[in-house]
N, C-alpha and C. Protein backbone atom coordinates (compact mmCIF):
# COMPACT_ATOMS: atom_id res chain seq x y z
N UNK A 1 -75.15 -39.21 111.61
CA UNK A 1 -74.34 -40.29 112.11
C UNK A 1 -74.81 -40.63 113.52
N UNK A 2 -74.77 -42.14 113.94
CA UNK A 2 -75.60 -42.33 115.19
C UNK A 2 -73.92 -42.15 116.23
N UNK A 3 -74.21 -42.27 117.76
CA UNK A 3 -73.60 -41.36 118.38
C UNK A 3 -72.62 -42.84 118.80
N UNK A 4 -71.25 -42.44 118.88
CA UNK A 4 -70.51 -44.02 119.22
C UNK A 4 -70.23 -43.82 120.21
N UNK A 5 -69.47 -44.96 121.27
CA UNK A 5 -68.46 -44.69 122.48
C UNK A 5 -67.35 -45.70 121.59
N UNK A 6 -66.47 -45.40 122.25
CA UNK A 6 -65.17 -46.17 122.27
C UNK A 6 -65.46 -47.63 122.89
N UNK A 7 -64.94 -49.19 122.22
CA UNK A 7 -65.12 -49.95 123.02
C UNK A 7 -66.07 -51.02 123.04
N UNK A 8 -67.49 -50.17 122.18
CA UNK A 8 -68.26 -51.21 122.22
C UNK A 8 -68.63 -52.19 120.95
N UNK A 9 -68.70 -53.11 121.59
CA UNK A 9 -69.25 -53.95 120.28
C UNK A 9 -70.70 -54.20 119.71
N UNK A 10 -70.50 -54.40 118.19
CA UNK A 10 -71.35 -54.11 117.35
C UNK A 10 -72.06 -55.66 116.98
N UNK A 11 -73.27 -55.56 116.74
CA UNK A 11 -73.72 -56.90 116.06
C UNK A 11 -74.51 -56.02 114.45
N UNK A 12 -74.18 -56.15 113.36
CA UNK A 12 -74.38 -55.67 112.10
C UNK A 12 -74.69 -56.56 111.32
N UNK A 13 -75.63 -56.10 110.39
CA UNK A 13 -76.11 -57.35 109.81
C UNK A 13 -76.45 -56.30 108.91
N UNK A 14 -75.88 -56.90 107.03
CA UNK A 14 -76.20 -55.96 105.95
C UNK A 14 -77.06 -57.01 105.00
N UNK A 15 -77.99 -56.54 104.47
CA UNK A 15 -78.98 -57.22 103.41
C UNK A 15 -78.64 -57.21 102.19
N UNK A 16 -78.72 -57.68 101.22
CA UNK A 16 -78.77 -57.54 99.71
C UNK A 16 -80.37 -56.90 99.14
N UNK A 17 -80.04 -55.35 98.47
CA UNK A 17 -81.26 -55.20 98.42
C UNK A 17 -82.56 -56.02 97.40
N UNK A 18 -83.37 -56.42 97.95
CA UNK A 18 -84.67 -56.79 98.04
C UNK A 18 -84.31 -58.36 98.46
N UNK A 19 -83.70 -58.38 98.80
CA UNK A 19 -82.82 -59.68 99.72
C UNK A 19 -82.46 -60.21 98.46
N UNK A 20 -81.92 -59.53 97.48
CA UNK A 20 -81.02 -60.30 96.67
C UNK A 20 -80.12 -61.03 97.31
N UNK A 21 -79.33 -62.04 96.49
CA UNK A 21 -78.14 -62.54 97.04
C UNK A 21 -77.14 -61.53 96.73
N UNK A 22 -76.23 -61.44 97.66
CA UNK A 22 -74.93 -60.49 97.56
C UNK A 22 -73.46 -61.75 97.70
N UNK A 23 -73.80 -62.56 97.89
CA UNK A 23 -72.61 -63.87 97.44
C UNK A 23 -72.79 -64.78 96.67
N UNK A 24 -72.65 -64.90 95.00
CA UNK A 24 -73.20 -65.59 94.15
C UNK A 24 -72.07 -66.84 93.92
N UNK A 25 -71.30 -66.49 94.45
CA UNK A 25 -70.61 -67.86 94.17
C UNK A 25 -69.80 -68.10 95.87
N UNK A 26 -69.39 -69.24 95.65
CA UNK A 26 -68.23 -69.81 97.21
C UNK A 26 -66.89 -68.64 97.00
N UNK A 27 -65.99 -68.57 95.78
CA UNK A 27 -65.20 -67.65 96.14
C UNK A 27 -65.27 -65.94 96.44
N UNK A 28 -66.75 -65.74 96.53
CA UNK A 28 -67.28 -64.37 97.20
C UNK A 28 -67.30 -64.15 98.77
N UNK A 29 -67.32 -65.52 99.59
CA UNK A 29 -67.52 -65.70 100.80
C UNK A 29 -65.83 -65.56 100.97
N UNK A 30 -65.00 -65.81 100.13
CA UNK A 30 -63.52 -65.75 100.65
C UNK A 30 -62.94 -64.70 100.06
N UNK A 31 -63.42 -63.98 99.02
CA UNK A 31 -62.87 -62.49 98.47
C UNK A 31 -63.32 -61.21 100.25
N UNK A 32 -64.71 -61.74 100.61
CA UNK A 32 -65.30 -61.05 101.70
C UNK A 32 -64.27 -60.95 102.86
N UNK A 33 -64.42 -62.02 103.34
CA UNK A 33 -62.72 -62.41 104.33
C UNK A 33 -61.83 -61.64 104.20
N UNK A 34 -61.14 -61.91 103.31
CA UNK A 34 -60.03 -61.38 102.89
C UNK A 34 -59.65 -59.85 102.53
N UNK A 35 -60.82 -59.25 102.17
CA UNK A 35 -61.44 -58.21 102.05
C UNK A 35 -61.12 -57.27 103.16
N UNK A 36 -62.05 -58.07 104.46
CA UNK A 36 -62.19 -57.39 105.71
C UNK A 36 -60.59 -57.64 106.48
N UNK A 37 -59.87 -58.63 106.19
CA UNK A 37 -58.73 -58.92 106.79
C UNK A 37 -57.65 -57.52 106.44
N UNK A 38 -57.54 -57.30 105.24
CA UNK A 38 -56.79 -56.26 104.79
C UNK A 38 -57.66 -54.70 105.46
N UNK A 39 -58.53 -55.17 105.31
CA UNK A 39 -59.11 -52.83 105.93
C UNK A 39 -59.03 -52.85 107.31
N UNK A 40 -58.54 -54.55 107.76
CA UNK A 40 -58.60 -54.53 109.93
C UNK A 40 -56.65 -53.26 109.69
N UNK A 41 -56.28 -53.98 108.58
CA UNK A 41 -54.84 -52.74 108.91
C UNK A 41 -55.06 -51.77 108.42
N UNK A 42 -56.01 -50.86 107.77
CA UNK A 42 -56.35 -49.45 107.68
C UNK A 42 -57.41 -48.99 108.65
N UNK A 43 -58.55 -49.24 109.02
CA UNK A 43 -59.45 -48.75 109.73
C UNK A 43 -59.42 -49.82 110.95
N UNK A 44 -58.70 -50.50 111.95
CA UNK A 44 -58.87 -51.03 112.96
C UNK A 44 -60.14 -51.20 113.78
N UNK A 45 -60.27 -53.13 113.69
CA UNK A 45 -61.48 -53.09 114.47
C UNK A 45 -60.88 -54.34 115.12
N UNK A 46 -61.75 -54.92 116.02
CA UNK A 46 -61.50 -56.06 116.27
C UNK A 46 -63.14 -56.98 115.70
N UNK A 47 -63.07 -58.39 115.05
CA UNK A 47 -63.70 -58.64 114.28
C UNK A 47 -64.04 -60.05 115.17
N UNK A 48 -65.22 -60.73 116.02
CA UNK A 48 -65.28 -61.33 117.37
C UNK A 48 -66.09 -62.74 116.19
N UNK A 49 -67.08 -62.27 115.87
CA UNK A 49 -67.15 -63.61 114.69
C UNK A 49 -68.09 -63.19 113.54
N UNK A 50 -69.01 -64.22 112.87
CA UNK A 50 -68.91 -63.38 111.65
C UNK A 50 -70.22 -64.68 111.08
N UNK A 51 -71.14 -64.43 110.09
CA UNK A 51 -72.05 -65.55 109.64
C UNK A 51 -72.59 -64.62 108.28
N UNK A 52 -72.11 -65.34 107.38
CA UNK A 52 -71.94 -65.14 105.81
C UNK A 52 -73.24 -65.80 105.26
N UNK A 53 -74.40 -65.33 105.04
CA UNK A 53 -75.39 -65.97 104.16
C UNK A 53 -75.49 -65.39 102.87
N UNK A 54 -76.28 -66.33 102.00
CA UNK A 54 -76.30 -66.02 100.48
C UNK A 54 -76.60 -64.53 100.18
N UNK A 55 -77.64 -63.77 101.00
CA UNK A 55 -78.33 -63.07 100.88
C UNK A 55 -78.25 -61.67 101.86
N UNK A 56 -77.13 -62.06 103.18
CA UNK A 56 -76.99 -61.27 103.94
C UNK A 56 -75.54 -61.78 104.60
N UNK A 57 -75.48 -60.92 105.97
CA UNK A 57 -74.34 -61.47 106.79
C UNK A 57 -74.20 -60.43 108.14
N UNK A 58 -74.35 -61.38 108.65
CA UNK A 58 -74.38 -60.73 110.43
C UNK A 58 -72.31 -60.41 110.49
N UNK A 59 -71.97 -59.50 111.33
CA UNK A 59 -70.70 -59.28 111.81
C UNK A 59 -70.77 -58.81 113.51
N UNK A 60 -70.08 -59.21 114.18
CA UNK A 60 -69.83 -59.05 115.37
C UNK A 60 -68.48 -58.17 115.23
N UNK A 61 -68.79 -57.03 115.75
CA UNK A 61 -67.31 -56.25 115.78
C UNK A 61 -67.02 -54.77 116.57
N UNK A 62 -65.85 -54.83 117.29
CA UNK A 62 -65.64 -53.27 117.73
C UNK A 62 -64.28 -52.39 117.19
N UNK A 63 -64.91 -50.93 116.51
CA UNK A 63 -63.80 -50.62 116.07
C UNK A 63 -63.01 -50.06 117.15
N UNK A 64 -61.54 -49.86 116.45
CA UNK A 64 -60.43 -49.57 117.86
C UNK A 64 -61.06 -48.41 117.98
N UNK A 65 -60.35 -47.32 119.13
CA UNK A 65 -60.54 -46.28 119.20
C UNK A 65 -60.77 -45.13 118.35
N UNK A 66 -61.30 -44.04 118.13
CA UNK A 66 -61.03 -43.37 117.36
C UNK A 66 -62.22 -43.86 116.06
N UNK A 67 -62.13 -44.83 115.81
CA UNK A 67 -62.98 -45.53 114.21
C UNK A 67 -64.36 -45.71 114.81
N UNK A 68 -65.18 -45.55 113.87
CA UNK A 68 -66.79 -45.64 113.84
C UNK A 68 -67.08 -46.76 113.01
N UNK A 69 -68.05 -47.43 113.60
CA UNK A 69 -68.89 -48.76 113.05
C UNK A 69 -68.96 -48.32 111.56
N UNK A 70 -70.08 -47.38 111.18
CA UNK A 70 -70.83 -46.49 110.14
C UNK A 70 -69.13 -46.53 108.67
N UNK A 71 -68.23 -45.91 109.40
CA UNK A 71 -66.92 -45.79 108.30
C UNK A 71 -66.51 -47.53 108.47
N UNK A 72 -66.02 -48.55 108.91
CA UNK A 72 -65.46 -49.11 108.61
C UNK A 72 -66.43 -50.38 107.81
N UNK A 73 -67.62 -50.20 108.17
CA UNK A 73 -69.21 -51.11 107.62
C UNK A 73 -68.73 -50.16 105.92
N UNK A 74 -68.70 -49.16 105.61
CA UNK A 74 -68.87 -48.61 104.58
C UNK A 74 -67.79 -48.50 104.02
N UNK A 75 -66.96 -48.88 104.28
CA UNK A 75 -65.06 -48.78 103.68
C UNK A 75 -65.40 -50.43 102.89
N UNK A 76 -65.37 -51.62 104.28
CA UNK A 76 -65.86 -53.14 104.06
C UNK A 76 -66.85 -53.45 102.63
N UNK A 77 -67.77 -52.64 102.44
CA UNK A 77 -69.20 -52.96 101.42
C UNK A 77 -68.25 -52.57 100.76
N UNK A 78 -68.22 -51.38 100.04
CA UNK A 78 -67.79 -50.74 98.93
C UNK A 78 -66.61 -51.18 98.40
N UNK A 79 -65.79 -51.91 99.01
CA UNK A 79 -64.64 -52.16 98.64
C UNK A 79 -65.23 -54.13 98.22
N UNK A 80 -66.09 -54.61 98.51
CA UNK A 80 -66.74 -56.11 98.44
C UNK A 80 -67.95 -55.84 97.81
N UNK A 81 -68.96 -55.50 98.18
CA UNK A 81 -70.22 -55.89 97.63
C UNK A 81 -71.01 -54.88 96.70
C-alpha cells in the first residue's frame, strides 16, 4: 500500500483494461454517480470534480481522515465497474 497523509488530494484516473470501454451506455455514466454518491456516506471523501470517458475517468478527490485513496478507489470500482 503506497504511504497516505491525511488531507491530501488525489487526481486518479482508472482505465478499462486494454482501454476497453468501461461505460457502454449513457445510463452507466449515472449508475457511476450515484454509485460514488452513496459510498461518500460509508467511506468519506470529499469528491472536488470528476471527467467520465468511454474508456476511462479521471477523479479529483480527498478521503476524510482516517480513509485511504487505494480502499475507497476499490470499494467505488467493484461496486460499478
Amino acid at each position: 500500500m503506497r504511504p497516505i497523509a491525511d488531507g491530501l488530494i488525489y487526481h486518479v484516473i482508472n482505465r478499462g483494461n486494454g482501454r476497453q470501454k468501461v461505460f457502454l451506455h449513457d445510463g452507466d455514466y449515472l449508475a457511476f454517480l450515484e454509485a460514488a454518491a452513496e459510498l461518500k456516506q460509508r467511506k468519506p471523501f470529499d469528491l472536488f470534480g470528476y471527467c467520465l470517458m468511454p474508456n476511462h475517468l479521471h477523479l479529483l478527490l480527498r478521503p476524510k481522515a482516517g480513509q485511504s485513496v487505494s480502499r475507497v478507489m476499490q470499494s467505488l470500482l467493484v461496486c460499478v465497474l
